[in-house]
PDB file of N, CA and C in Angstrom:
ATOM      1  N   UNK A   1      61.764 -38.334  10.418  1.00  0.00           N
ATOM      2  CA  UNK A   1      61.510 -37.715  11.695  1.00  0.00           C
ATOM      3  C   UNK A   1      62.805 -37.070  12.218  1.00  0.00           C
ATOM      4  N   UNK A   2      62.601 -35.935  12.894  1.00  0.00           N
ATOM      5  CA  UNK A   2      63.727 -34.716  13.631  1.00  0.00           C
ATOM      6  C   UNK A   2      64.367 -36.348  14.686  1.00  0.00           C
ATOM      7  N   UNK A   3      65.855 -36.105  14.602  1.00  0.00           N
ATOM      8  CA  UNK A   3      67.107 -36.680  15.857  1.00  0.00           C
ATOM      9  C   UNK A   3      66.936 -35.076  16.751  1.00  0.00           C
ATOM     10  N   UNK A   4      66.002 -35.234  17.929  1.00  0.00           N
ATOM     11  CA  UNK A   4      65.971 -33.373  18.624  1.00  0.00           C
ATOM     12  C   UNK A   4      67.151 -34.213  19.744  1.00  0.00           C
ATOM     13  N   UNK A   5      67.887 -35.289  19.832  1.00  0.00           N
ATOM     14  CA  UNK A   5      68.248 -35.497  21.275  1.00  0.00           C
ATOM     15  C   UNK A   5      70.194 -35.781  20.476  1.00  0.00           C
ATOM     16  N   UNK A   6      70.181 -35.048  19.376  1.00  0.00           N
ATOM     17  CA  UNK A   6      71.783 -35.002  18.970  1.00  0.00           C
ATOM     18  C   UNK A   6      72.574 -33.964  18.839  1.00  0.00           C
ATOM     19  N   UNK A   7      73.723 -34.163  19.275  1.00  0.00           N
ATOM     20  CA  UNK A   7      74.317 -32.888  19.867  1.00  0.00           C
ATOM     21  C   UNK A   7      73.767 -32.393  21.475  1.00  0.00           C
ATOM     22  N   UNK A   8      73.150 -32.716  22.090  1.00  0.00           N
ATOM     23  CA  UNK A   8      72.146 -32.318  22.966  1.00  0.00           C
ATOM     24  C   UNK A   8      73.130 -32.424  24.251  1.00  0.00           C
ATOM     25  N   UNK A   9      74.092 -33.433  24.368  1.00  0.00           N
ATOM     26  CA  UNK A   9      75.394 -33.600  25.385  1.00  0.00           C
ATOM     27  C   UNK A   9      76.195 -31.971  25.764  1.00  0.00           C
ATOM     28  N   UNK A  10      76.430 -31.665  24.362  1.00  0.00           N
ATOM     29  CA  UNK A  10      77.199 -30.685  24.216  1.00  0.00           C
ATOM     30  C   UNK A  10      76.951 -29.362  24.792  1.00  0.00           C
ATOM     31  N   UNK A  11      75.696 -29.481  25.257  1.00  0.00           N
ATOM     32  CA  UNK A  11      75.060 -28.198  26.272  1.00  0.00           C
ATOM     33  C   UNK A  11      75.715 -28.225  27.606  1.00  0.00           C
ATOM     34  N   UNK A  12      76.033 -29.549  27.953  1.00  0.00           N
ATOM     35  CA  UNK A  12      76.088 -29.342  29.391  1.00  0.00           C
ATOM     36  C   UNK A  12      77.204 -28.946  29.390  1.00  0.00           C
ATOM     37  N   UNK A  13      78.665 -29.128  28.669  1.00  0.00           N
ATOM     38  CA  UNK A  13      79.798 -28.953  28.779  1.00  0.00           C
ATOM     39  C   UNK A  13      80.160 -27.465  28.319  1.00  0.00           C
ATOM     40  N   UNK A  14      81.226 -26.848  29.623  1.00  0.00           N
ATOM     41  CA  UNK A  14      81.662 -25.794  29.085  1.00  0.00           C
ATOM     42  C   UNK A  14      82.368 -25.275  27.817  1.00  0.00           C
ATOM     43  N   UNK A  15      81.656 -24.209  27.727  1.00  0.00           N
ATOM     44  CA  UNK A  15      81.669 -23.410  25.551  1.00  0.00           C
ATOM     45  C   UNK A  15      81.017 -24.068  24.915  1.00  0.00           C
ATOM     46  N   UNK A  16      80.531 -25.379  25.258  1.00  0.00           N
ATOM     47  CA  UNK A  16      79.431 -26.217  24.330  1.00  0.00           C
ATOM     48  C   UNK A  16      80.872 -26.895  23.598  1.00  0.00           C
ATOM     49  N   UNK A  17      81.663 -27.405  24.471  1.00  0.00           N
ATOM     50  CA  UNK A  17      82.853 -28.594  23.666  1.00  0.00           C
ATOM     51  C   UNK A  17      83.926 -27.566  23.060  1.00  0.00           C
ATOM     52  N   UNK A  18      83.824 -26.068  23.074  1.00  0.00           N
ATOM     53  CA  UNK A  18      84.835 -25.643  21.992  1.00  0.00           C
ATOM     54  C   UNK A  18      85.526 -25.045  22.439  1.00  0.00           C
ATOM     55  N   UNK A  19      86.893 -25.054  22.161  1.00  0.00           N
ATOM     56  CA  UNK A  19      88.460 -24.141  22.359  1.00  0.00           C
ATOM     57  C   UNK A  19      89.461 -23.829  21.275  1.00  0.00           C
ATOM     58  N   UNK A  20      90.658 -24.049  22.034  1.00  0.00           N
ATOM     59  CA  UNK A  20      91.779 -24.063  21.162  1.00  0.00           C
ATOM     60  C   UNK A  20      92.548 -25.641  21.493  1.00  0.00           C
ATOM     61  N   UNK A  21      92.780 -26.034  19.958  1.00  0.00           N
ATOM     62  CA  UNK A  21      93.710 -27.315  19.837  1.00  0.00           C
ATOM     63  C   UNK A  21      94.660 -27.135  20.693  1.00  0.00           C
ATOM     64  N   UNK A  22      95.472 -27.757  21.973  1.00  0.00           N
ATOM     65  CA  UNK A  22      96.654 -27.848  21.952  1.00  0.00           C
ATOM     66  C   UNK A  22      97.901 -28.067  20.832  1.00  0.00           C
ATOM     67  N   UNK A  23      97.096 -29.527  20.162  1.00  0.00           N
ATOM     68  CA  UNK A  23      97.740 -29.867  19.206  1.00  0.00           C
ATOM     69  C   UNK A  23      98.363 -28.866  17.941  1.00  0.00           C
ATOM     70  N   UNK A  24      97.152 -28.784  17.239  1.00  0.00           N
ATOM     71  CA  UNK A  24      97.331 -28.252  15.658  1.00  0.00           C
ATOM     72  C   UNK A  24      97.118 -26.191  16.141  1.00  0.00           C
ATOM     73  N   UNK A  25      96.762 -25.914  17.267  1.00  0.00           N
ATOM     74  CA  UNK A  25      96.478 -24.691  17.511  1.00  0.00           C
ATOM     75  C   UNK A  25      95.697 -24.023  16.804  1.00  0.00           C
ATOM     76  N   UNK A  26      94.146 -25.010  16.753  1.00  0.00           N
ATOM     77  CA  UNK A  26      93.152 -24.090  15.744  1.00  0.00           C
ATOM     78  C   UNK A  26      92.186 -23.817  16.860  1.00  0.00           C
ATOM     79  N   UNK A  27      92.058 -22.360  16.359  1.00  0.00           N
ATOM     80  CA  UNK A  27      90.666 -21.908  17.675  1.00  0.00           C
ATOM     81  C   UNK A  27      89.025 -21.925  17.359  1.00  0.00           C
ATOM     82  N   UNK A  28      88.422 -22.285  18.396  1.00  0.00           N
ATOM     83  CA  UNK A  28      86.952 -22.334  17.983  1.00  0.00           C
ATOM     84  C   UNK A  28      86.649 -23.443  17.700  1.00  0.00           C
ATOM     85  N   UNK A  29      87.410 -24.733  17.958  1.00  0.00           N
ATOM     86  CA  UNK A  29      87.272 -25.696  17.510  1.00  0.00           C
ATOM     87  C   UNK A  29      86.637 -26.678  18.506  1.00  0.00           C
ATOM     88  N   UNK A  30      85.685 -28.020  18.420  1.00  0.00           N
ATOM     89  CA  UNK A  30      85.101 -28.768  19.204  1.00  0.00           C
ATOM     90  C   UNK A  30      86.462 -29.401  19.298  1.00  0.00           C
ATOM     91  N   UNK A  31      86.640 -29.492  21.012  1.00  0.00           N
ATOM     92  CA  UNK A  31      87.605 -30.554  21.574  1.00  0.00           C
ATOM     93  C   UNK A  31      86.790 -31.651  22.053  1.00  0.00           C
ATOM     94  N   UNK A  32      86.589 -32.604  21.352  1.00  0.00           N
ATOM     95  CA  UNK A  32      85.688 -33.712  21.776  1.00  0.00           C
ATOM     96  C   UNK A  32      86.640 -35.304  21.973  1.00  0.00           C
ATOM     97  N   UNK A  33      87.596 -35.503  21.706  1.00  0.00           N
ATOM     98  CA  UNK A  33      88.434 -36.218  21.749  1.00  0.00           C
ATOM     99  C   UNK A  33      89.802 -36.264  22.566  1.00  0.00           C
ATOM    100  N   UNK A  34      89.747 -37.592  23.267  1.00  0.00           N
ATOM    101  CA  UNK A  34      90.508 -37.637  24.404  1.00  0.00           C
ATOM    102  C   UNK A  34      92.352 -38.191  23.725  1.00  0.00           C
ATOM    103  N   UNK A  35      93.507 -37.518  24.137  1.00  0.00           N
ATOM    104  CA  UNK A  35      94.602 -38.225  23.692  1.00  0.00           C
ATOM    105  C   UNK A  35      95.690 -38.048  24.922  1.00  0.00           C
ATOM    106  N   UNK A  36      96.425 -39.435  25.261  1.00  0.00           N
ATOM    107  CA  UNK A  36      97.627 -39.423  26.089  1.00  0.00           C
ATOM    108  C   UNK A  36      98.669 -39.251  26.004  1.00  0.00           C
ATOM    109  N   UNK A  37      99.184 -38.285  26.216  1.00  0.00           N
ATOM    110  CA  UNK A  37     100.482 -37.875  25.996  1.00  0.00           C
ATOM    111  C   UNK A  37     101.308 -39.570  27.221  1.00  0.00           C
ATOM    112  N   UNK A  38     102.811 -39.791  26.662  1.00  0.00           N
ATOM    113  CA  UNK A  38     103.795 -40.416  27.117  1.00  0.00           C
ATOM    114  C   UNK A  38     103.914 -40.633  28.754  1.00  0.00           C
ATOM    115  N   UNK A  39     103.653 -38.925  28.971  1.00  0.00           N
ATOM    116  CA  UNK A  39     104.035 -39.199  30.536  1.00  0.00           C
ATOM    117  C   UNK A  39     102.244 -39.315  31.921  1.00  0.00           C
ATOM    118  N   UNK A  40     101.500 -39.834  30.817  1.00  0.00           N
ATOM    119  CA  UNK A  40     100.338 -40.369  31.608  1.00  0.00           C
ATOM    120  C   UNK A  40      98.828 -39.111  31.478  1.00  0.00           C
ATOM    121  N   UNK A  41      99.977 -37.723  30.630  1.00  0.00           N
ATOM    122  CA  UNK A  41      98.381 -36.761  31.261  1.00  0.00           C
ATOM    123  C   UNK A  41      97.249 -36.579  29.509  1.00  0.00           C
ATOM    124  N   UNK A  42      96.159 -36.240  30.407  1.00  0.00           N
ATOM    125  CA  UNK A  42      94.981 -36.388  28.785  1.00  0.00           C
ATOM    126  C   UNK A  42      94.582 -34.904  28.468  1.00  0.00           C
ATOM    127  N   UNK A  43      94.740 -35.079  26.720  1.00  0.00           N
ATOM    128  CA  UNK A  43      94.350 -33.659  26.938  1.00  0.00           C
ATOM    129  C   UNK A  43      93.257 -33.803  25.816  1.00  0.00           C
ATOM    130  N   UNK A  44      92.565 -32.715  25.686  1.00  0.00           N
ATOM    131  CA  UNK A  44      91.437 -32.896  24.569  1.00  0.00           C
ATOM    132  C   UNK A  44      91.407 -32.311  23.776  1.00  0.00           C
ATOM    133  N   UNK A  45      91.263 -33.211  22.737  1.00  0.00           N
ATOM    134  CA  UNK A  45      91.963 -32.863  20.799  1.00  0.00           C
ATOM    135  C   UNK A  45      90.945 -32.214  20.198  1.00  0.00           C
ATOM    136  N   UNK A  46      90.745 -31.849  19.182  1.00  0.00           N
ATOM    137  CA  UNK A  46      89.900 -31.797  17.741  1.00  0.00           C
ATOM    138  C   UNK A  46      89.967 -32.885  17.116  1.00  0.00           C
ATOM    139  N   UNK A  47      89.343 -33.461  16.257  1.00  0.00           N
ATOM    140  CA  UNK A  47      89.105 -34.251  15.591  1.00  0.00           C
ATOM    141  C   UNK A  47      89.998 -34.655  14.264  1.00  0.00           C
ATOM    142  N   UNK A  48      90.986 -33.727  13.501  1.00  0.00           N
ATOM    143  CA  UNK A  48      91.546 -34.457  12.940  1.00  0.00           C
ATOM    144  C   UNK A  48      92.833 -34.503  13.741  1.00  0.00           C
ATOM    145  N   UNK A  49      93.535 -33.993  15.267  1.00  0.00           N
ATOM    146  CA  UNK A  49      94.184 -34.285  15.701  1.00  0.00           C
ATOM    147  C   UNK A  49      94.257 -35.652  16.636  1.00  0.00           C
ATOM    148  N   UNK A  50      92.998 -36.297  16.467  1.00  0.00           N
ATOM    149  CA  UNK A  50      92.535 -37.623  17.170  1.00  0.00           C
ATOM    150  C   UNK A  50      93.284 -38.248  17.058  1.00  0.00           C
ATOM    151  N   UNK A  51      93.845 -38.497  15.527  1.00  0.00           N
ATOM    152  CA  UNK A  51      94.403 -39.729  14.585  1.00  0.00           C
ATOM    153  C   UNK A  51      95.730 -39.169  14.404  1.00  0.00           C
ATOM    154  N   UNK A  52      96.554 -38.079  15.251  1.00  0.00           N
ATOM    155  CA  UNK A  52      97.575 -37.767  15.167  1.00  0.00           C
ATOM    156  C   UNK A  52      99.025 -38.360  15.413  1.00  0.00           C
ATOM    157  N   UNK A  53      99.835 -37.974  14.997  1.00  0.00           N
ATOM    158  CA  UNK A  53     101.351 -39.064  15.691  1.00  0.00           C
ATOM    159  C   UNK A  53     101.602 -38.771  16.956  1.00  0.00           C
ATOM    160  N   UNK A  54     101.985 -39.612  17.803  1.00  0.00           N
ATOM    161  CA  UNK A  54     102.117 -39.378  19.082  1.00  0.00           C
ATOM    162  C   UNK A  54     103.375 -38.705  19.753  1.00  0.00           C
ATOM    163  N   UNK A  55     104.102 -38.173  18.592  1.00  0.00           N
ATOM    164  CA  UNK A  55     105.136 -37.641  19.034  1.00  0.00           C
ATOM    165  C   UNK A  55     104.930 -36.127  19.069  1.00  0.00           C
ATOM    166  N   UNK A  56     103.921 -35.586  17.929  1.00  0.00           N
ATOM    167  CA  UNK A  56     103.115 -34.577  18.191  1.00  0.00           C
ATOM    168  C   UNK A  56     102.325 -33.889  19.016  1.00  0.00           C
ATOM    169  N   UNK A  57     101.621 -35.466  19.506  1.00  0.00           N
ATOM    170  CA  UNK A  57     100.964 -34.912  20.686  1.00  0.00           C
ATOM    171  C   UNK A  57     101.478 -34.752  22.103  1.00  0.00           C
ATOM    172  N   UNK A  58     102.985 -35.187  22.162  1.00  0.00           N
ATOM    173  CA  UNK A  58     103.929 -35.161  23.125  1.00  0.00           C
ATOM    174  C   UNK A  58     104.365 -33.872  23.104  1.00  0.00           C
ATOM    175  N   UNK A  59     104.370 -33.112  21.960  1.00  0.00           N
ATOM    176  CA  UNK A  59     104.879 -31.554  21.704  1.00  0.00           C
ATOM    177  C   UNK A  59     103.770 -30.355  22.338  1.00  0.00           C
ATOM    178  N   UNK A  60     102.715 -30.788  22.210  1.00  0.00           N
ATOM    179  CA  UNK A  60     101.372 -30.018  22.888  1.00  0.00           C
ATOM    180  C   UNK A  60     101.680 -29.446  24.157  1.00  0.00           C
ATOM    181  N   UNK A  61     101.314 -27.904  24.013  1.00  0.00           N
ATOM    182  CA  UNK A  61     101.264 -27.587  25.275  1.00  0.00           C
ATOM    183  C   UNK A  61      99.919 -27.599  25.900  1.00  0.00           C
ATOM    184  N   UNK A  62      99.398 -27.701  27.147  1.00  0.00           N
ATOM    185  CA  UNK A  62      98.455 -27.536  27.588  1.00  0.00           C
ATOM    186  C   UNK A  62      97.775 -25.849  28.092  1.00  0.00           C
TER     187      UNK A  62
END
């Protein structure tokens, strides 16, 4: 049987989840993942930048 209720979140959010990485700087990409930079602020990753070093993600611009 059809999953019709997956992915289905992703409507409500603006572009449907997708941008540009801060991190790795790939465009078009689902930012679905939350990461904290050092000095307290969150920014939202791609997915293989999830599991990234945190000194990297300290380099991110927003």
């Amino acid at each position: 049987m059809a999953k019709t209720k997956r992915g289905r979140v992703l409507w409500n959010i603006p572009s449907r989840g997708r941008g540009t990485c801060p991190v790795c700087s790939s465009t078009r990409i689902k930012l679905l993942y939350s990461q904290t930079k050092t000095d307290g602020t969150s920014l939202k990753v791609c997915k293989k930048c999830s599991k990234a070093v945190q000194t990297r993600v300290d380099r991110a611009t927003v």
